[in-house]
Protein backbone atom coordinates (compact mmCIF):
# COMPACT_ATOMS: atom_id res chain seq x y z
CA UNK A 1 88.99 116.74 56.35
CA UNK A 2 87.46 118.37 53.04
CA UNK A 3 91.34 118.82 52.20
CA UNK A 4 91.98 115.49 52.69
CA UNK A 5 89.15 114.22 50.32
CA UNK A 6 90.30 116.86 47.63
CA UNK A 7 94.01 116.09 47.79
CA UNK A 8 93.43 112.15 47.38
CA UNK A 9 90.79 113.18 44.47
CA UNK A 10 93.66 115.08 42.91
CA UNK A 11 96.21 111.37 43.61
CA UNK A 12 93.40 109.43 41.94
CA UNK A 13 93.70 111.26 38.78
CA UNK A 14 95.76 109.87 36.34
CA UNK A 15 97.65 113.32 35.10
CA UNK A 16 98.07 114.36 38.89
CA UNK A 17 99.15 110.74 40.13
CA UNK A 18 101.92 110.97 37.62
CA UNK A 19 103.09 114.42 38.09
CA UNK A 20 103.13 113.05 42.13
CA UNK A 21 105.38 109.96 41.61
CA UNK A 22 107.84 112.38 39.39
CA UNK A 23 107.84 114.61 42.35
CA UNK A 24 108.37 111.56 44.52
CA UNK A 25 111.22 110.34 42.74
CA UNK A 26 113.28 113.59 42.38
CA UNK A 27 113.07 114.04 46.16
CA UNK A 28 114.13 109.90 46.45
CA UNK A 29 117.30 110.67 44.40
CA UNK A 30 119.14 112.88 46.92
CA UNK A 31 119.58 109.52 48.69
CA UNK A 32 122.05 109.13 45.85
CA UNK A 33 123.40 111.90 45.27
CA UNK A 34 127.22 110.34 45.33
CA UNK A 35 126.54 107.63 42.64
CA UNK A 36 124.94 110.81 40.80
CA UNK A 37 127.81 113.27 41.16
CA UNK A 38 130.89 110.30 40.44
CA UNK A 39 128.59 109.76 37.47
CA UNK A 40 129.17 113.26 36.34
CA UNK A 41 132.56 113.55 36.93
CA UNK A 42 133.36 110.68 35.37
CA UNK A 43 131.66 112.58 32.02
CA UNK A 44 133.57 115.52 32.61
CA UNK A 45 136.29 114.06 33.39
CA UNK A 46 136.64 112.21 29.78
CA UNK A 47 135.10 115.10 27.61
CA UNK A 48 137.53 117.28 29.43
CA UNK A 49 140.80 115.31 29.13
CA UNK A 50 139.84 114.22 25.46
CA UNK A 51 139.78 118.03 24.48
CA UNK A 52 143.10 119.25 26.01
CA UNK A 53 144.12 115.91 24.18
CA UNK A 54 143.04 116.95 20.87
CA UNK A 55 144.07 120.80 21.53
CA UNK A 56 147.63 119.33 22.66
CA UNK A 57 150.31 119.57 20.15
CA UNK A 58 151.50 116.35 22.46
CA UNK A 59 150.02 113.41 19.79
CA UNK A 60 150.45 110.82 22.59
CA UNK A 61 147.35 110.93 26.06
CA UNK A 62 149.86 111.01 28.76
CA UNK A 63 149.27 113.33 31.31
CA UNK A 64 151.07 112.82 34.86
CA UNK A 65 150.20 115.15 37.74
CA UNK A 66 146.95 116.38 36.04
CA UNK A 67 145.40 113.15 35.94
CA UNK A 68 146.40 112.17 39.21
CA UNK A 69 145.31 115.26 41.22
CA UNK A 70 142.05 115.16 38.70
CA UNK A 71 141.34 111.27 39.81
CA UNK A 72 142.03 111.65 43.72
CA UNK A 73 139.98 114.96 43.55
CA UNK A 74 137.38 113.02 42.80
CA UNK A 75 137.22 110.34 44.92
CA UNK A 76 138.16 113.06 47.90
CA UNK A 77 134.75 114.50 47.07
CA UNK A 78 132.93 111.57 46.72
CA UNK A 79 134.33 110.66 50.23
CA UNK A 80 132.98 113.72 52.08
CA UNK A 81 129.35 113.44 50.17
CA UNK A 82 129.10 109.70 51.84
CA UNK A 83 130.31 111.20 54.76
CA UNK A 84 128.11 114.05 55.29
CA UNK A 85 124.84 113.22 52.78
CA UNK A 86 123.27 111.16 54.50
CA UNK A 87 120.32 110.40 53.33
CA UNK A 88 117.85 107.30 53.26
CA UNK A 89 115.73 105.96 50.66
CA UNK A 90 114.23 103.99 47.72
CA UNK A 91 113.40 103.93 44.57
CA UNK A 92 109.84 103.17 43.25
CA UNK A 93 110.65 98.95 42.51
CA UNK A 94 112.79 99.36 45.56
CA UNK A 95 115.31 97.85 43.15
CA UNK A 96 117.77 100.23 44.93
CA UNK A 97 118.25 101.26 48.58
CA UNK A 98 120.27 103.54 50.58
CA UNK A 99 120.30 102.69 54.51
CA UNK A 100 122.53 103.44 57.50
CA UNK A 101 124.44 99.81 56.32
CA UNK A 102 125.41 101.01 52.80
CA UNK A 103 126.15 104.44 53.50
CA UNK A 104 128.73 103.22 56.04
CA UNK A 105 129.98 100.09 53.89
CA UNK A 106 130.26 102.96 51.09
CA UNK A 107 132.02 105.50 53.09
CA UNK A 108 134.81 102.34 53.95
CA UNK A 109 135.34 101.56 50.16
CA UNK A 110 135.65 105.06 49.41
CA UNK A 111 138.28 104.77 52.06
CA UNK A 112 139.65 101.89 50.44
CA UNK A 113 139.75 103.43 46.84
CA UNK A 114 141.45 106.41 47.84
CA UNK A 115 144.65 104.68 49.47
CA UNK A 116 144.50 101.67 46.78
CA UNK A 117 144.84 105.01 44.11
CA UNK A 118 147.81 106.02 45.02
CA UNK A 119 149.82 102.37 44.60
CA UNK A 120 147.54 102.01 41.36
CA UNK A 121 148.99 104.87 40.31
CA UNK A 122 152.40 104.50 41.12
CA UNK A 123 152.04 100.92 39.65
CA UNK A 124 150.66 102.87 36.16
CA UNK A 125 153.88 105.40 36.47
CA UNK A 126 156.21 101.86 36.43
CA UNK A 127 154.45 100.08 33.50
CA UNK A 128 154.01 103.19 31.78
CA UNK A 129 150.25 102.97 31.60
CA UNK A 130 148.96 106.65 33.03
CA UNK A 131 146.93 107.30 30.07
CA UNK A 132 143.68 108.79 31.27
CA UNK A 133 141.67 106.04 29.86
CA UNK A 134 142.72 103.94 32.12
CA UNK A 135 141.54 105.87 35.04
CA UNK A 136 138.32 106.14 33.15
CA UNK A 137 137.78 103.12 33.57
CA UNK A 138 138.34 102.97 36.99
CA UNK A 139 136.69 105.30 38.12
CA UNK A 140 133.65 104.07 36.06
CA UNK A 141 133.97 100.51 38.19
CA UNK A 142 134.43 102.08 41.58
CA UNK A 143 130.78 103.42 40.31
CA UNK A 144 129.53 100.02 39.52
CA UNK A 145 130.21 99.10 42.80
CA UNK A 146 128.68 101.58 44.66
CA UNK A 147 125.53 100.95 43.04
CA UNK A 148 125.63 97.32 43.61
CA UNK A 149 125.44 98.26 47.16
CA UNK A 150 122.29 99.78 46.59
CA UNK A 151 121.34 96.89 44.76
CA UNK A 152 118.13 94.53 46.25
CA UNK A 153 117.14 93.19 43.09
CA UNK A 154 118.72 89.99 41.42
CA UNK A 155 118.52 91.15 38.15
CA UNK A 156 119.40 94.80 39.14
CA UNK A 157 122.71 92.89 40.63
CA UNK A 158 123.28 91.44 37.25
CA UNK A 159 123.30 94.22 34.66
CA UNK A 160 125.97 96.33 37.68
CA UNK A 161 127.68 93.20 37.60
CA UNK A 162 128.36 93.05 34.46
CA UNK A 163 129.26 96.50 33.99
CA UNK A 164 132.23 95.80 36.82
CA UNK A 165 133.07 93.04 35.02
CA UNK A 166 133.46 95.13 31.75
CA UNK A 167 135.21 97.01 33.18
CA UNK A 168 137.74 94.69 34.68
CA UNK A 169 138.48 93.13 31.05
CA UNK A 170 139.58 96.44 29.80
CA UNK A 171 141.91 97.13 32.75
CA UNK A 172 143.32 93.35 32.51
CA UNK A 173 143.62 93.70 29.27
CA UNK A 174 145.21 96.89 28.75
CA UNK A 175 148.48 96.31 27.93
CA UNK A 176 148.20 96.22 24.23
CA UNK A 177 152.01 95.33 23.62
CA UNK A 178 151.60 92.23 25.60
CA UNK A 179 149.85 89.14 24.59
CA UNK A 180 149.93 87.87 28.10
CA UNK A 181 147.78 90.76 29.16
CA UNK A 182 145.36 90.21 26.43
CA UNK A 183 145.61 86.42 26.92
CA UNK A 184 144.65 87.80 30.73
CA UNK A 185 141.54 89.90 29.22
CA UNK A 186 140.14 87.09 26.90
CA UNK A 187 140.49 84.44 29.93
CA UNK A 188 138.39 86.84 32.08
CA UNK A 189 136.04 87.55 29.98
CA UNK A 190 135.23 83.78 28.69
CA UNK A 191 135.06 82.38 32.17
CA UNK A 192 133.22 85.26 33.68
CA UNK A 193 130.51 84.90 30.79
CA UNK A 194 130.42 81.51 31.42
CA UNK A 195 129.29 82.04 35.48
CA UNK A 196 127.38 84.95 34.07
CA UNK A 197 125.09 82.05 32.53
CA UNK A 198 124.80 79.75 35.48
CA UNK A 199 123.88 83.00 37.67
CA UNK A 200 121.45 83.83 34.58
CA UNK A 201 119.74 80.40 35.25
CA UNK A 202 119.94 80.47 38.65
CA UNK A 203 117.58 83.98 39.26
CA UNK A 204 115.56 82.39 36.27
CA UNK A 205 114.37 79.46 37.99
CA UNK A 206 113.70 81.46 41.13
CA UNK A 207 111.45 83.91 39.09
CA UNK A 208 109.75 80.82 37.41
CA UNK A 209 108.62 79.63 41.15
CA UNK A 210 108.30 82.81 43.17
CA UNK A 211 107.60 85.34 40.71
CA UNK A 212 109.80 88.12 41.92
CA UNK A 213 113.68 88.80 41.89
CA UNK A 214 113.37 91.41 44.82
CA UNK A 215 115.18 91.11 47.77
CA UNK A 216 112.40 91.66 50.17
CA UNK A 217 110.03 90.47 48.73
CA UNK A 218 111.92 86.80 48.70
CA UNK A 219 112.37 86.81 51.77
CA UNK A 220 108.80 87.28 52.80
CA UNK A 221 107.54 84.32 50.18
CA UNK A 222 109.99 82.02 51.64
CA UNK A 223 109.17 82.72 55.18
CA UNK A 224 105.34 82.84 55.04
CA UNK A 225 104.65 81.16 51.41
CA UNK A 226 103.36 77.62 52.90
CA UNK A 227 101.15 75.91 49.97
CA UNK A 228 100.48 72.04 49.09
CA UNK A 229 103.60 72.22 47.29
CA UNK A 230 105.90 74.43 49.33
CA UNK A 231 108.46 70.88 49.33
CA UNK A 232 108.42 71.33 45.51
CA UNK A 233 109.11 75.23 45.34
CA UNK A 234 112.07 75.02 48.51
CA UNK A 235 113.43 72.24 46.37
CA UNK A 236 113.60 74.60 43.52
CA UNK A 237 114.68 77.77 45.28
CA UNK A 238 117.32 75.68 46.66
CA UNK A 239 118.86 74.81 43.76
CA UNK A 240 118.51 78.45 41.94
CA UNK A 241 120.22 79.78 45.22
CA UNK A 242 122.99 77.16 44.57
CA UNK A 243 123.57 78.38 41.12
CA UNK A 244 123.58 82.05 42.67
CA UNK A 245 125.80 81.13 45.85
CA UNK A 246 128.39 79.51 42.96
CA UNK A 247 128.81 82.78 40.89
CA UNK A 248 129.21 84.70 44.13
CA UNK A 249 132.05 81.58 45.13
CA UNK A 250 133.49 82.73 41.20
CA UNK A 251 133.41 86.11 41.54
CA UNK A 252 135.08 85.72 45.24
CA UNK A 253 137.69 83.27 43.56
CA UNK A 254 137.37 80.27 46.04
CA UNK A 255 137.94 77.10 45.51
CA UNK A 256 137.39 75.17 43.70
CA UNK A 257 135.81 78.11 41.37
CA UNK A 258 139.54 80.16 41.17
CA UNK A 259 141.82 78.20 38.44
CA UNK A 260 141.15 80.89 36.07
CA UNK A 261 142.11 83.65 38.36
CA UNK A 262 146.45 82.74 38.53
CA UNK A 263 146.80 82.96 34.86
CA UNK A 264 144.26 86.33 35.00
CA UNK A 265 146.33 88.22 37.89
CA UNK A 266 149.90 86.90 36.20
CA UNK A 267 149.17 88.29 32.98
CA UNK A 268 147.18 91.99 34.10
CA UNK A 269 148.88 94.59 34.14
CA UNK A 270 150.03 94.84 38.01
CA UNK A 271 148.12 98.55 38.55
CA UNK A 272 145.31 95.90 37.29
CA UNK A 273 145.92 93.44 39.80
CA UNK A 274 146.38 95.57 42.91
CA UNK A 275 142.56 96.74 41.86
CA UNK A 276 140.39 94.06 40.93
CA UNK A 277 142.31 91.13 43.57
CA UNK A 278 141.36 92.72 46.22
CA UNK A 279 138.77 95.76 46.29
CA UNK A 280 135.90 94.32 44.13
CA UNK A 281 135.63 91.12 46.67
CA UNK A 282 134.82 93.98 49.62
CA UNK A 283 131.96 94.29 47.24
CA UNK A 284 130.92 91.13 46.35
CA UNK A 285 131.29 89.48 49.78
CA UNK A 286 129.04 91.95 51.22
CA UNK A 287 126.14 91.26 48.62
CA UNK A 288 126.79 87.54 49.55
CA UNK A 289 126.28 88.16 53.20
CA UNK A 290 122.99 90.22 51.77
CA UNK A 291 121.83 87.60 49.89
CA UNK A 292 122.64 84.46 52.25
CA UNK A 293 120.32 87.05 55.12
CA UNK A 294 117.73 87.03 52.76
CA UNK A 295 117.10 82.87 52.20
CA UNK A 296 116.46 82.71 55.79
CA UNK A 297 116.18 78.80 56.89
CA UNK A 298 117.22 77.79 52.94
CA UNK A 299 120.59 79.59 53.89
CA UNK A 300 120.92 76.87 56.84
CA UNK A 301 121.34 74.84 53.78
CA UNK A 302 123.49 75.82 52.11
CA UNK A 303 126.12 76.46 55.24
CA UNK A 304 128.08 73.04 54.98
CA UNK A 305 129.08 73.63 50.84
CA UNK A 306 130.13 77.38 51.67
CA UNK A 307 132.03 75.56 54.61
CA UNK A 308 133.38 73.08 52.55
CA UNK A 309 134.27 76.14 50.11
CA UNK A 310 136.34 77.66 52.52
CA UNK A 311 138.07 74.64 53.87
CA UNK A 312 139.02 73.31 50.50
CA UNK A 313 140.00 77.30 49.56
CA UNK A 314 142.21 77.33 52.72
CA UNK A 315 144.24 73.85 51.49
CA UNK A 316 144.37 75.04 47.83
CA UNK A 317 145.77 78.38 49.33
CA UNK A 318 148.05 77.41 51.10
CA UNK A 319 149.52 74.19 48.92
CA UNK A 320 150.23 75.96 45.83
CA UNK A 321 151.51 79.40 46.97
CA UNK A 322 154.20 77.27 48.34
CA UNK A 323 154.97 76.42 44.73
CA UNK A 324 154.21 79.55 43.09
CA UNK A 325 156.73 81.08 41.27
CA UNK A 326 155.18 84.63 40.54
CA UNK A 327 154.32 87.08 43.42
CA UNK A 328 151.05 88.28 41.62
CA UNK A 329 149.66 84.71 41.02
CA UNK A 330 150.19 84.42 44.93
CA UNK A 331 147.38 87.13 45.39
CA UNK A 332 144.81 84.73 44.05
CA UNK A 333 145.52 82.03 46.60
């Protein structure tokens, strides 16, 4: 008991209280210990391909098997850490969380990456694009993602966002011969910052009535926050979740939120295309079903325009693939 008393007298104090919650959060971080190892590699992997470059006598970056065993090295390893490392945790805001859900929706995308590598990389041999920056970048958004797993925090899903979304203008964008691929890049990037905005607003006006942008702690003001003017706050919420719901509907490319995304998919390069049509929308769906679980009974709400979404999605989808005459801008519908 006297040990008790002595260790929460040593908490209390202020030096001791920090030196505890730095403790605390080294031993949290093992739960992440993939995100912090691809992070690594990824700086390795640059410093060490930008030296050979300039030791080279070669004055061009084009490396073929070395990049390509270097880049599915990587992702093999990152596969067997979510595999076998797995831990649970949070960290301090709980802005970040690693349960049983994300390790296994992680160790699927890893999955994913690895056989979506090998076409990307065939794809890159073809258009003459294997230049290791490309792959940087890659491998940089395949971290982005797995982070935004981890993500319970609107604003924490913003900034990861937004760094996939960087990262997806480069790689759409990287044909630098071709004006249609930049055409592709600047098209991304003005409608994406345009959404960006409306999801801006949208986690602004449900900070302005509930104070918090966490996950969790949403959910529990929505179900149990009952005031004189709970009709005034749901009306509110309702419409900052409707702002949120339609960047989610952009980012998935359903209609009537995809007329960007033909021209976008046409002009990328098409180791571009195979990517970011297909793999990021694994990523984003599943922070959609996240965040739709989290509303509760304001979800039931907003069921009929994510039906009407998918209906209208559906017609558009299959009505103007007919009359597409490009097999990439076919991906999009």
């Amino acid at each position: 008991m006297a040990l008790i008393v002595v260790s929460s007298n040593l908490i209390t104090h202020p030096l001791y209280f920090v030196f505890f919650i730095i403790i605390m959060e080294s031993i949290i971080l093992f739960s992440f210990i993939p995100e912090i190892y691809l992070s690594i590699s990824i700086l390795i992997f640059l410093l060490y391909n930008i030296t050979i470059l300039n030791t080279s006598k070669a004055n061009f970056a084009v490396f073929k098997f070395e990049i390509f065993s270097q880049v599915i090295a990587i992702l093999i390893f990152l596969f067997l850490l979510l595999v076998y490392v797995k831990i649970e945790g949070f960290t301090y805001n709980s802005s970040f969380i690693v349960d049983s859900t994300n390790i296994n929706l992680k160790v699927v995308w890893s999955v994913f990456c690895i056989f979506s590598f090998i076409n990307i990389w065939r794809s890159s041999l073809l258009q003459k694009l294997n230049f290791f920056e490309f792959f940087t970048i890659f491998l940089l958004s395949i971290f982005a993602s797995l982070l935004l797993l981890s993500s319970v925090d609107l604003l924490a899903n913003y900034l990861i966002i937004e760094l996939q979304s960087i990262c997806f203008y480069i790689l759409a964008s990287f044909r630098r011969s071709s004006s249609f691929s930049s055409e592709a890049g600047l098209k991304y990037f003005i409608s994406s910052a345009f959404m960006s905005c409306i999801f801006l607003l949208g986690i602004s006006i449900l900070y302005g009535c509930l104070g918090t942008l966490n996950y969790n702690s949403i959910s529990l003001l929505i179900v149990f926050g009952s005031t004189d003017y709970s009709h005034i706050i749901f009306n509110y919420v309702f419409l900052g979740s409707l702002l949120i719901l339609i960047f989610f509907l952009f980012k998935l490319s359903i209609a009537p939120f995809h007329f960007w995304f033909p021209q976008i998919y046409d002009g990328s390069p098409l180791s571009s295309t195979i990517y970011f049509s297909v793999l990021p929308k694994f990523i984003i769906f599943s922070v959609l079903i996240r965040w739709l679980s989290t509303l509760s009974f304001i979800s039931s709400s907003l069921t009929p325009i994510i039906l009407c979404c998918a209906l209208f999605s559906s017609f558009f989808g299959v009505f103007f693939s007919v009359e597409a005459k490009k097999i990439k801008k076919i991906f999009d519908f």
